[in-house]
Structures are given as structure tokens and as C-alpha cells.
C-alpha atoms as a PDB file:
ATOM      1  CA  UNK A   1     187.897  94.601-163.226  1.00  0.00           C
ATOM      2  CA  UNK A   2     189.723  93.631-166.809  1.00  0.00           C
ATOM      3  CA  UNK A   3     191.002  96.508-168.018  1.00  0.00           C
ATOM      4  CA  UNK A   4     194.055  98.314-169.115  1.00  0.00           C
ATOM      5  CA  UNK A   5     195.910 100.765-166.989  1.00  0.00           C
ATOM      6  CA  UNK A   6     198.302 102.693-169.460  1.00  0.00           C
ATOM      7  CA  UNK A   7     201.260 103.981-167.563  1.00  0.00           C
ATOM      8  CA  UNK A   8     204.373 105.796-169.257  1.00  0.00           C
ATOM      9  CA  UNK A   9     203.322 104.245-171.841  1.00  0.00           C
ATOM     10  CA  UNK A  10     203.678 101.007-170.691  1.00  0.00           C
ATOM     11  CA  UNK A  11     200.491  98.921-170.982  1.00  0.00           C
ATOM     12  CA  UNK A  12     199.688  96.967-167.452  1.00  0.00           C
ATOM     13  CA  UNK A  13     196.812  94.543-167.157  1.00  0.00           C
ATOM     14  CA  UNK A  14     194.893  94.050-164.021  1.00  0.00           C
ATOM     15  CA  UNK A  15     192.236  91.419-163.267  1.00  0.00           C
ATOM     16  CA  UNK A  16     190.128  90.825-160.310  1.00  0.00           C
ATOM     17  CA  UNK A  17     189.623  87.073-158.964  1.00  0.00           C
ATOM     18  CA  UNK A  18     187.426  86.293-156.113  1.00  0.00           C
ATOM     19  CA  UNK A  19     186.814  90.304-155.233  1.00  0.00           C
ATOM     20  CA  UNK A  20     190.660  90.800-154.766  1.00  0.00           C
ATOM     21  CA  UNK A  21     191.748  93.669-157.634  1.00  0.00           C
ATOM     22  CA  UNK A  22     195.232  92.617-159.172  1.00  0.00           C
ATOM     23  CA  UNK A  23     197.385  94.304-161.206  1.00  0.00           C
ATOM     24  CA  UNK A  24     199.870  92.841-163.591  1.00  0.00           C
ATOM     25  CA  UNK A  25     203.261  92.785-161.992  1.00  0.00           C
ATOM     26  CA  UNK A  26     205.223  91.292-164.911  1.00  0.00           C
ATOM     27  CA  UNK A  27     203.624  94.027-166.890  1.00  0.00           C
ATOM     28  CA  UNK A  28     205.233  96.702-164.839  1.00  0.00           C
ATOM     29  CA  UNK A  29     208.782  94.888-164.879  1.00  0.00           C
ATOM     30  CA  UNK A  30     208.636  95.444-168.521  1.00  0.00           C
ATOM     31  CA  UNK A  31     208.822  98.978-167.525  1.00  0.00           C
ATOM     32  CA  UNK A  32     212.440  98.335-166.130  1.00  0.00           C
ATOM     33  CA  UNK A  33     213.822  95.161-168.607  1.00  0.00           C
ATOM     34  CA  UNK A  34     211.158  94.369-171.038  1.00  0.00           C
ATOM     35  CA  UNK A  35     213.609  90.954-172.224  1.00  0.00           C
ATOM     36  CA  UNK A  36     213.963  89.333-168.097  1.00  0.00           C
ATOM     37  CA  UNK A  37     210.871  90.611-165.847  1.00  0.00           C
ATOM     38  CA  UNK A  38     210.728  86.844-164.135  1.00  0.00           C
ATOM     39  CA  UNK A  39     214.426  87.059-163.126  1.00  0.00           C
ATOM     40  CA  UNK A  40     213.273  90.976-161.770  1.00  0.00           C
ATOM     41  CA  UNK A  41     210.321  89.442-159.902  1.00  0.00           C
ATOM     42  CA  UNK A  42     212.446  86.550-158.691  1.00  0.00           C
ATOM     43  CA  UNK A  43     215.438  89.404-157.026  1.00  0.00           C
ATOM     44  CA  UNK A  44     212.537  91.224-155.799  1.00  0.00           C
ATOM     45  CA  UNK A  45     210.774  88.132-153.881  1.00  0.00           C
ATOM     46  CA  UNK A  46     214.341  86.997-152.664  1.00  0.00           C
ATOM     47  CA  UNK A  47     214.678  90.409-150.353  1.00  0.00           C
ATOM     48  CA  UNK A  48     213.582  90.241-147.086  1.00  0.00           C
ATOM     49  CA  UNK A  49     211.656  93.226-146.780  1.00  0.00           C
ATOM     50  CA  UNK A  50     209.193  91.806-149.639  1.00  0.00           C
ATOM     51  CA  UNK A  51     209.000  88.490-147.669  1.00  0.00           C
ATOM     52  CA  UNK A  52     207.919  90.626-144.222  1.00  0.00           C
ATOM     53  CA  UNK A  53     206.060  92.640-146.317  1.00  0.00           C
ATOM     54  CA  UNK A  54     203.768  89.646-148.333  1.00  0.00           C
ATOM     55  CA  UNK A  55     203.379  88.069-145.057  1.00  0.00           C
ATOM     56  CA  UNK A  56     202.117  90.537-142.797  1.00  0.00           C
ATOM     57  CA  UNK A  57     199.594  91.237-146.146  1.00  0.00           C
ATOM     58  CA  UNK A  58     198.517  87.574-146.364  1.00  0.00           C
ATOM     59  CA  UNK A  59     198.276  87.421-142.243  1.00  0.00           C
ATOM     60  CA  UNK A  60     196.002  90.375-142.345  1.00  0.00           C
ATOM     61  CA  UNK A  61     193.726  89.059-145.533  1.00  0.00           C
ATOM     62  CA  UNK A  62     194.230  85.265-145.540  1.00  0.00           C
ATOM     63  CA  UNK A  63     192.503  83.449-142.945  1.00  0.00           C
ATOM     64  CA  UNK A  64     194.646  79.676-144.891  1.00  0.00           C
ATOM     65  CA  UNK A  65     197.469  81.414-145.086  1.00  0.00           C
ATOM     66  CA  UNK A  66     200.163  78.912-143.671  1.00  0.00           C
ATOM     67  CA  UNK A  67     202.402  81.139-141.044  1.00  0.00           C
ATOM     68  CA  UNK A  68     205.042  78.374-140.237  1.00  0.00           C
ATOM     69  CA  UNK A  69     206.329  78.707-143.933  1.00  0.00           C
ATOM     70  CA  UNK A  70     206.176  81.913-144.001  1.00  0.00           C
ATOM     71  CA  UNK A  71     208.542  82.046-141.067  1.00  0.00           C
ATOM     72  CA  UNK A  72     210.563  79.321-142.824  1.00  0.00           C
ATOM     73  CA  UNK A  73     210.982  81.762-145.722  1.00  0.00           C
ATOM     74  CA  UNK A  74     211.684  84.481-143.594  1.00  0.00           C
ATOM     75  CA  UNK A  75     214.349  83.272-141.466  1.00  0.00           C
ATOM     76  CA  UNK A  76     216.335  82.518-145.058  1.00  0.00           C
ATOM     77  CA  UNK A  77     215.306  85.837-146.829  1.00  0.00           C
ATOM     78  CA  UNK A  78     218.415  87.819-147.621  1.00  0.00           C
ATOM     79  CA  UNK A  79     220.986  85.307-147.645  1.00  0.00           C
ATOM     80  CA  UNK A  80     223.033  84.714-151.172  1.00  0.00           C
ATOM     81  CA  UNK A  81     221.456  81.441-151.570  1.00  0.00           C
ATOM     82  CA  UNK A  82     218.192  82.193-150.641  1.00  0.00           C
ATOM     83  CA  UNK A  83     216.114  81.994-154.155  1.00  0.00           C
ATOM     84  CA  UNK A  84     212.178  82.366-154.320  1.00  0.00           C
ATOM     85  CA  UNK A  85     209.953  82.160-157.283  1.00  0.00           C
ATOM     86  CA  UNK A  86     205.939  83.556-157.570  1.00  0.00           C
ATOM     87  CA  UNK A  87     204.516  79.568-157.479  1.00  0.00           C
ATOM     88  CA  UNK A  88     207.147  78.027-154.470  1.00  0.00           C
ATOM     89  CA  UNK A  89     205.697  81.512-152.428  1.00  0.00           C
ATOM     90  CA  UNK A  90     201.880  80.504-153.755  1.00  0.00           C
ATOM     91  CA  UNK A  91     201.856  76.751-152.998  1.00  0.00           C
ATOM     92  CA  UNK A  92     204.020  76.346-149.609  1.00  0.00           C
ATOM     93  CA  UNK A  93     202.363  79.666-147.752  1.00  0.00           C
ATOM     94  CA  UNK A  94     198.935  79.174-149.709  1.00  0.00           C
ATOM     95  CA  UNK A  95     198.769  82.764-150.863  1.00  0.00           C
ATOM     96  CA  UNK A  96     196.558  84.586-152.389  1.00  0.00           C
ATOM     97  CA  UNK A  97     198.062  88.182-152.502  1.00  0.00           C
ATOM     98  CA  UNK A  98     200.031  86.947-155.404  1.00  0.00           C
ATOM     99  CA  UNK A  99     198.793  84.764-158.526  1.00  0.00           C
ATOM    100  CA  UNK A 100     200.135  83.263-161.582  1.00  0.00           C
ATOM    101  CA  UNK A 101     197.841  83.218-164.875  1.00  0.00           C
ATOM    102  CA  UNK A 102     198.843  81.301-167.873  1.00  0.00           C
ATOM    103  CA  UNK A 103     197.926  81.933-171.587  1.00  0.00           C
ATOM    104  CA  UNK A 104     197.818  84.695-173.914  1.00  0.00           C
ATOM    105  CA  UNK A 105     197.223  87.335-170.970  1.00  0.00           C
ATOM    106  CA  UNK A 106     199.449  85.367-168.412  1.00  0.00           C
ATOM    107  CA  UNK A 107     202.249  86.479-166.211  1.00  0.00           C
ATOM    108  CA  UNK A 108     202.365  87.197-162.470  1.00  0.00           C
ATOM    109  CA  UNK A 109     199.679  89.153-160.575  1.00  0.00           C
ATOM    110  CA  UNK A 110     199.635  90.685-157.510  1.00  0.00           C
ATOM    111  CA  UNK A 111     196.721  92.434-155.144  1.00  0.00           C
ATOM    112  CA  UNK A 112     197.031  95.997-155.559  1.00  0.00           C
ATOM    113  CA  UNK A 113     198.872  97.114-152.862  1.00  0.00           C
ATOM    114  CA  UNK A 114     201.359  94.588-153.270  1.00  0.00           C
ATOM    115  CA  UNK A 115     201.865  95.816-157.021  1.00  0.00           C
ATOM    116  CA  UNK A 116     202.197  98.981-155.856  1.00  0.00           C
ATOM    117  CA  UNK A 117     204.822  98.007-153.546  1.00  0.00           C
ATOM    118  CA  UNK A 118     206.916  96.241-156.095  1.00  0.00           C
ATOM    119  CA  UNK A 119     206.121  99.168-158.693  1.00  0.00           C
ATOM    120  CA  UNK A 120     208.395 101.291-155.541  1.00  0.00           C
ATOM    121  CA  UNK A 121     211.260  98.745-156.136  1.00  0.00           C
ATOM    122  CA  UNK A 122     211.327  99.130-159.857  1.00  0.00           C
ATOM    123  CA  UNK A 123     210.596 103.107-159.867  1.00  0.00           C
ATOM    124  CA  UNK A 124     209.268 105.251-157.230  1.00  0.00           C
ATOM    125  CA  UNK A 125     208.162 107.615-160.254  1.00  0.00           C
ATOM    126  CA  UNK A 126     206.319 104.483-161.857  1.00  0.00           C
ATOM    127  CA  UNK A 127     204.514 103.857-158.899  1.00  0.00           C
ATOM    128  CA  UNK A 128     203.111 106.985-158.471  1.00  0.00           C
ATOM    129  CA  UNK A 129     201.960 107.221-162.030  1.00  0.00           C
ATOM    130  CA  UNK A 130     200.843 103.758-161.485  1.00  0.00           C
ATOM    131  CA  UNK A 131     198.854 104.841-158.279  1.00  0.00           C
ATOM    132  CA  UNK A 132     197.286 108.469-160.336  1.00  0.00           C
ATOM    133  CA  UNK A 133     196.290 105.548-163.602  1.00  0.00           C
ATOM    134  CA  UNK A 134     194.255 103.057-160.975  1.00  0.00           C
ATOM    135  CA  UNK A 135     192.567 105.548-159.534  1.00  0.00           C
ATOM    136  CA  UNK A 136     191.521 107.335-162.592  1.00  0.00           C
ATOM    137  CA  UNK A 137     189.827 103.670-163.679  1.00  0.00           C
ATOM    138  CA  UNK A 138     188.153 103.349-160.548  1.00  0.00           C
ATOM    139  CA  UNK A 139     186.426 106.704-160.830  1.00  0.00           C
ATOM    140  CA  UNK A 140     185.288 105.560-163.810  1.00  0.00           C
ATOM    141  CA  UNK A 141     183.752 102.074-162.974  1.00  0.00           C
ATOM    142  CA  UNK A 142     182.260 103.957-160.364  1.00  0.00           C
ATOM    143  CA  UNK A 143     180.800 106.274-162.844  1.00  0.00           C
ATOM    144  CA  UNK A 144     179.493 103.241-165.089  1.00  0.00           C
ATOM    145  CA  UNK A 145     178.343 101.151-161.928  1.00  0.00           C
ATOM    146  CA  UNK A 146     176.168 104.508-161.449  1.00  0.00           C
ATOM    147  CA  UNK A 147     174.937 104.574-164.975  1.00  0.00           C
ATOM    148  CA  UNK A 148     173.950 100.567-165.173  1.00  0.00           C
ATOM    149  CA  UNK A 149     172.081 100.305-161.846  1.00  0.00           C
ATOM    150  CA  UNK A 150     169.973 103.729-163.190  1.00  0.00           C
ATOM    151  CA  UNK A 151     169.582 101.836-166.657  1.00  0.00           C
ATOM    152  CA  UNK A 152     168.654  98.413-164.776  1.00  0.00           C
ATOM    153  CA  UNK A 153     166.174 100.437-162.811  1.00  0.00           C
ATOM    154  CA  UNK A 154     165.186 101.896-166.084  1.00  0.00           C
ATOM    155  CA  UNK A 155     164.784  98.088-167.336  1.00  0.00           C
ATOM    156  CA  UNK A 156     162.848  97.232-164.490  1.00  0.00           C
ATOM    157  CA  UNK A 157     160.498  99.712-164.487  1.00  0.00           C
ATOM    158  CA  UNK A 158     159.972  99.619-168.103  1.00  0.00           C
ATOM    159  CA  UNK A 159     158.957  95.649-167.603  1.00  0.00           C
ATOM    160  CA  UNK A 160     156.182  97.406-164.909  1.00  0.00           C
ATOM    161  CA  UNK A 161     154.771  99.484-167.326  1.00  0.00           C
ATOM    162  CA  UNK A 162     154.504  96.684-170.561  1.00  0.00           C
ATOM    163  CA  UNK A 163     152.745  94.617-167.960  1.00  0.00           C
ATOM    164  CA  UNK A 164     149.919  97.389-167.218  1.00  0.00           C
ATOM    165  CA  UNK A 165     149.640  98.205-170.431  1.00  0.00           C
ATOM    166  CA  UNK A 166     149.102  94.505-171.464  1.00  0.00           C
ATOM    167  CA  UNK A 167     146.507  93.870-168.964  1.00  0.00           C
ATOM    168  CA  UNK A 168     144.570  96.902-169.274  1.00  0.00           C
ATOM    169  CA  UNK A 169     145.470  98.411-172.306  1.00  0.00           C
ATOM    170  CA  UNK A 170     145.453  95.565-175.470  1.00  0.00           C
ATOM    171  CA  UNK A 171     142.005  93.259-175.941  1.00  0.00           C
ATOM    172  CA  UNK A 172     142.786  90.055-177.090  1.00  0.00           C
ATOM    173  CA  UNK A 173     141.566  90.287-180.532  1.00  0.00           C
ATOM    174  CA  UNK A 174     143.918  93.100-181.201  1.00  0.00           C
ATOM    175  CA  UNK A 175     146.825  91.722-183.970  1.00  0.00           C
ATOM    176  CA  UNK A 176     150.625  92.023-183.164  1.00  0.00           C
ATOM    177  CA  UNK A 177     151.087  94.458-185.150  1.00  0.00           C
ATOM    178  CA  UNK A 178     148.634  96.460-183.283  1.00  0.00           C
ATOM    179  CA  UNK A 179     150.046  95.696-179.480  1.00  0.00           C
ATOM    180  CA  UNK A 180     153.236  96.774-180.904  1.00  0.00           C
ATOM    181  CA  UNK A 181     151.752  99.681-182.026  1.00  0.00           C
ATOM    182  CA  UNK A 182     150.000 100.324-178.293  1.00  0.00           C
ATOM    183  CA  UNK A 183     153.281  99.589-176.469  1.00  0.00           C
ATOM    184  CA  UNK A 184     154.616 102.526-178.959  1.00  0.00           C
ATOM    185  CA  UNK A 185     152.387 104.547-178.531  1.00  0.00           C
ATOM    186  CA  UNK A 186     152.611 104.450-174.570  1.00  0.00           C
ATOM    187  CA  UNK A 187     156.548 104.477-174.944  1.00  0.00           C
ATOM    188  CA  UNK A 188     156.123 108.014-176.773  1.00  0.00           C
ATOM    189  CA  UNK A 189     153.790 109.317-174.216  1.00  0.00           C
ATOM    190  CA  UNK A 190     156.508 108.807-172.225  1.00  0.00           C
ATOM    191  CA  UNK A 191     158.541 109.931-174.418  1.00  0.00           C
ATOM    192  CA  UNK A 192     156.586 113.087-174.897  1.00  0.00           C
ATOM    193  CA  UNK A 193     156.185 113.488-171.209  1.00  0.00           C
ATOM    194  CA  UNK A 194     159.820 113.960-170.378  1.00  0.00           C
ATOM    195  CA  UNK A 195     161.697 114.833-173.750  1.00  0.00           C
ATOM    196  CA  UNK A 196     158.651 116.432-175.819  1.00  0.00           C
ATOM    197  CA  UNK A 197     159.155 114.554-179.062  1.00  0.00           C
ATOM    198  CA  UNK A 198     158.731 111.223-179.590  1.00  0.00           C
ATOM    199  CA  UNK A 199     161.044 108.315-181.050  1.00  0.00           C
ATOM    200  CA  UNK A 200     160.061 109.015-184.787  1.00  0.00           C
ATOM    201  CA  UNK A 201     161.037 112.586-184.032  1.00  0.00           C
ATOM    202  CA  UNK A 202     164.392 112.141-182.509  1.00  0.00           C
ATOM    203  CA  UNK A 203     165.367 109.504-185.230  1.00  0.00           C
ATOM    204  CA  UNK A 204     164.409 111.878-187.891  1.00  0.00           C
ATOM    205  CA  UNK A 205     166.356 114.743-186.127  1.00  0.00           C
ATOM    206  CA  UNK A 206     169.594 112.511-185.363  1.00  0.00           C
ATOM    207  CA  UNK A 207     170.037 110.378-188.770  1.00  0.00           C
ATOM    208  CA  UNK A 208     173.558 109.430-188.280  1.00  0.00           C
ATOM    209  CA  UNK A 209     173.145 108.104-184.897  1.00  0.00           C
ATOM    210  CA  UNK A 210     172.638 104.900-183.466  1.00  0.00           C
ATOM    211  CA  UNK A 211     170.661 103.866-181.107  1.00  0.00           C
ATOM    212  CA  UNK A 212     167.621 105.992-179.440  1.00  0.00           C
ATOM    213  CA  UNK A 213     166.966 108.783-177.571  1.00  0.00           C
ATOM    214  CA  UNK A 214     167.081 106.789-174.323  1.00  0.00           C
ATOM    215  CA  UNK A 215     170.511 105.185-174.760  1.00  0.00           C
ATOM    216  CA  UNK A 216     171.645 109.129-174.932  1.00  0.00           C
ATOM    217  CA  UNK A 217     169.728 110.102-171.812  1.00  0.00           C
ATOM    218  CA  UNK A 218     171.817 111.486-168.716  1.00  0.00           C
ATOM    219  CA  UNK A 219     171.612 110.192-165.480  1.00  0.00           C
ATOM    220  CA  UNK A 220     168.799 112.334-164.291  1.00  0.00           C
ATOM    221  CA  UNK A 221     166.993 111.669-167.283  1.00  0.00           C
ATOM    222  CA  UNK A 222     166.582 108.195-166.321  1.00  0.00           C
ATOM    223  CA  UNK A 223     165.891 108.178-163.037  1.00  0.00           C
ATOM    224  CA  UNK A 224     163.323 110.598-163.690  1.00  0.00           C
ATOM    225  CA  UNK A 225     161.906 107.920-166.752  1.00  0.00           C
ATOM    226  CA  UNK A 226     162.016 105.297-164.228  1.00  0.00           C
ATOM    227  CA  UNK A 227     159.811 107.099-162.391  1.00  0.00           C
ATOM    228  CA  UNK A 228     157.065 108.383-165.095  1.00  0.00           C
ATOM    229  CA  UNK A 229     157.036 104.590-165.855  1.00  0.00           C
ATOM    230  CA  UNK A 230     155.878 103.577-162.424  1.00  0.00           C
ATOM    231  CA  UNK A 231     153.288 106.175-162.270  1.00  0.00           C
ATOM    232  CA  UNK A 232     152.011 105.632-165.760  1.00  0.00           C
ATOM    233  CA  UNK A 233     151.412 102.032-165.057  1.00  0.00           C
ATOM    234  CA  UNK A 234     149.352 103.485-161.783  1.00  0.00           C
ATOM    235  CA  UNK A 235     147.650 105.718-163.718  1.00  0.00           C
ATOM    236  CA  UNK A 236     146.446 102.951-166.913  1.00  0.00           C
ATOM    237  CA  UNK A 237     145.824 100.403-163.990  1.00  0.00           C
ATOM    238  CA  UNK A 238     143.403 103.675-162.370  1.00  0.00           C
ATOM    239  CA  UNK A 239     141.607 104.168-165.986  1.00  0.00           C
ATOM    240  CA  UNK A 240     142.909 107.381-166.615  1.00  0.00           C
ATOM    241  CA  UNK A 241     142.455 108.455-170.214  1.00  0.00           C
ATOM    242  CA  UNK A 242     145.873 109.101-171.948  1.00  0.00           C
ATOM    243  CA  UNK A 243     145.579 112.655-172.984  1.00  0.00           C
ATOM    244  CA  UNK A 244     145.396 113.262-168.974  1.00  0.00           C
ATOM    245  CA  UNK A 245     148.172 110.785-168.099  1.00  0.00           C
ATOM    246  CA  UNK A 246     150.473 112.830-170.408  1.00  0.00           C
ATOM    247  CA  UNK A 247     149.438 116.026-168.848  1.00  0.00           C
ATOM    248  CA  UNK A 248     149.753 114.340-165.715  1.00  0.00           C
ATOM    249  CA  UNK A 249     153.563 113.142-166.464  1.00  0.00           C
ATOM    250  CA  UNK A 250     154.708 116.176-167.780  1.00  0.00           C
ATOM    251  CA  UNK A 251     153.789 118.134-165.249  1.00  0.00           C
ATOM    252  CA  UNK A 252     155.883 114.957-162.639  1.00  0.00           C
ATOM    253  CA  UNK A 253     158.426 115.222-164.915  1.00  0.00           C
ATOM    254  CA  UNK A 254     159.253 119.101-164.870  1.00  0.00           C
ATOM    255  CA  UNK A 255     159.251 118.753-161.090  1.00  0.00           C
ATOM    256  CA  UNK A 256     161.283 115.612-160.444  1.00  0.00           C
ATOM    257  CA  UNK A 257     164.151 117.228-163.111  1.00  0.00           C
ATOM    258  CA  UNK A 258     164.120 120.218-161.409  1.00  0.00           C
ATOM    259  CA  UNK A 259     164.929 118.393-157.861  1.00  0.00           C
ATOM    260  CA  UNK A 260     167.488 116.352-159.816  1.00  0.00           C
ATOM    261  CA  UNK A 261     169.320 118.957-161.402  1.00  0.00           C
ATOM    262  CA  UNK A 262     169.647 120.890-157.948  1.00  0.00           C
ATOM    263  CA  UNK A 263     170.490 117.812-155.819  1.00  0.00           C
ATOM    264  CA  UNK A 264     172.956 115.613-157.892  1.00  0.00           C
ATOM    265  CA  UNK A 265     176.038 116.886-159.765  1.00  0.00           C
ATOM    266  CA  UNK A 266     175.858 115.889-163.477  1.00  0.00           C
ATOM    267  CA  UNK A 267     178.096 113.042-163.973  1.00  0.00           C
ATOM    268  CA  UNK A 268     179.589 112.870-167.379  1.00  0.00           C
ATOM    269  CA  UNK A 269     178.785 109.414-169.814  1.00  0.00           C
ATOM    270  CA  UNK A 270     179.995 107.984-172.418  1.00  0.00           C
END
């Protein structure tokens, strides 16, 4: 995860190392002194509620955490001399709930939960906006993790079906020009089969647009393509004549939508 969580419209980066999701703490300090957010995350390290708090994370997550500096750092925690900074709490207790990143997106990072515990020091209100922004980017990388594993299965399939054609389909004296124009030709049976024009059509139809008709299919769309691929490459590896295979398809295709449709809630794209 590398985006951009916009809260109150304060802009906080997140980043995910290692499977562990981190958001931008230094980012949210800006949200209560945009001029000293090290000196914030410094005061808020220093208390000993965060120290119980990062340790009992890193026990529970971090089989190298180091407990005997933790405890070290927790006996002192509180006290008016008692100073702590993001890198002496990263190299003495070997943590990993909190990072530091340099460059032009540096700053201090911390695992999710433990943002969301420091966004509670610097504004309950923040934090909950916080909380309600995260989640609303997480429903949708779920909804493009959904999308790209139908389009790689799309991808895959589509690799099936060039390889039946090619073996069964294309002579070898036939020109480039004319496999291209076989491969074509099969891609707007397809095409045919499931949207009932074919490429030319739909790029004659939609001028302005970018793209083809496929990159602007919905979900069900593709899983049902994924599957007329698959049994088109049965049927040319079976020797059935294409006029059938399209009757053949169209008639899988009505079906399989109708099962899709009634079964899986649309999910909005892009």
C-alpha cells in the first residue's frame, strides 16, 4: 500500500514494508504543529503509556524484539529527564512497529494501530477521521485486488485460447498479416458471443474513448470471457466449425451472465 489518505485536509502517507501497513505519523503531527512534529513525536514517545503501549505491540508481533530494553525504557518512562527519539526506540528494542524513512517522502512511520494510537494523543476527532479515511482505501484495494485477479484470469485464459488457435487454426504458409487477422477474427467471435458487436463496432460507436471494449467490461463480464475463452479453445481443438462455436458461446454466455448477475453484487470500477 502507497497511497494517500486525505484527512481534514491534511494529506498523510502510508507505506507498507515487509506486509506490515504504516501510516505516516509525522504526517498527522502536522495536523497539530505543522513547523515541530519531531519535538511532538519525541513528547509523545517520552510518556509512559506509549512506552507500555509499543511494547506490549512489538511483544505480540516481534518475535527479535529485545524485552530487557524495553523494560530499561520503561522503568525511566515518565520521569522529567527521561527523553526518547523514533531511532534510540528502533535500534536498542529492535522494533519494527515504528520506522524511519529518509528522502523526499521521509519522516516517521508507524504500523497502523500504533498511528492510530498516537493520532488519539494529537486529536481524538483526527483519529476517528483517520480510522473512517483507512478504511475507505482498503475497501477499495479490495475492490481493485478483485478486478486484477478477474483481468489476470482474463490474461490467462486469453494465452489458452491464442495457443489453440495457433495450433489448429493458422497453416504455416499463412503471412502475419493473415494470423493477425485469424487471432481477430476469433477475438470478435468472442466478442460477438458475449457483447454482440465486435471491436471495429465498439471503436466506431465510442470514438473518444480509449482503450477497448474489454478494458470497460464489469466484473461479470470477465469472468464470464474467461470462460468463453476456455471453451472456445475446447471447441477449435474438437474441430467445431466457427459459425457453431459462436452459436455455441452465445448461448454459454447468456447463461453464465444470468448466474452472475443473480449471485454476485455488482461491484463498481473505475
Amino acid at each position: 500500500m502507497n497511497n494517500k489518505l486525505q484527512v481534514l485536509d491534511q494529506e498523510i502517507g502510508t507505506s507498507q514494508v515487509n506486509g506490515i501497513e504504516y501510516i505516516c505519523i509525522t504526517d498527522i503531527a502536522r495536523y497539530k504543529n505543522s513547523t515541530n512534529t519531531d519535538d511532538l513525536i519525541r513528547n509523545w514517545l517520552r510518556n509512559r503509556n506509549t512506552v507500555e503501549f509499543l511494547g506490549i505491540w512489538e511483544q505480540l508481533n516481534n518475535p527479535g524484539f529485545k524485552p530487557v530494553e524495553f523494560d530499561g525504557f520503561k522503568k525511566l518512562a515518565g520521569l522529567n529527564s527521561f527523553t526518547l527519539t523514533p531511532k534510540q526506540w528502533i535500534e536498542s528494542t529492535n522494533a519494527i512497529g515504528i520506522i524511519s524513512k529518509a528522502g523526499r517522502y521521509g519522516g516517521t512511520y508507524a504500523q497502523k494501530d500504533i498511528a492510530f494510537e498516537f493520532a488519539s494523543w494529537i486529536s481524538v476527532e483526527f483519529k476517528l477521521y483517520l480510522i473512517k479515511e483507512f478504511q475507505r482505501l482498503k475497501e477499495q484495494e479490495f475492490v481493485q485486488l478483485g478486478w486484477d485477479i478477474r483481468r489476470n484470469l482474463a490474461k490467462v485464459n486469453y494465452q489458452i485460447h491464442s495457443d489453440a488457435i495457433k495450433e489448429n487454426l493458422i497453416p504455416d504458409t499463412l503471412t502475419k498479416q493473415q494470423i493477425n487477422a485469424v487471432y481477430a477474427s476469433e477475438a470478435d467471435l468472442l466478442n460477438m458471443a458475449l457483447f454482440g458487436i465486435t471491436a471495429k463496432q465498439w471503436r466506431e460507436q465510442n470514438p473518444a474513448v480509449k482503450g477497448n471494449m474489454r478494458d470497460y467490461a464489469n466484473i461479470h463480464q470477465l469472468v464470464c470471457l474467461a470462460n468463453l475463452e476456455s471453451m472456445n479453445a475446447h471447441y477449435i481443438a474438437e474441430g467445431v466449425a466457427q459459425s457453431e462455436r459462436l452459436s455455441k458461446l452465445n448461448t454459454l454466455a447468456i447463461s453464465q451472465m444470468k448466474v452472475l448477475l443473480k449471485c454476485v453484487s455488482p461491484i463498481p470500477l473505475k
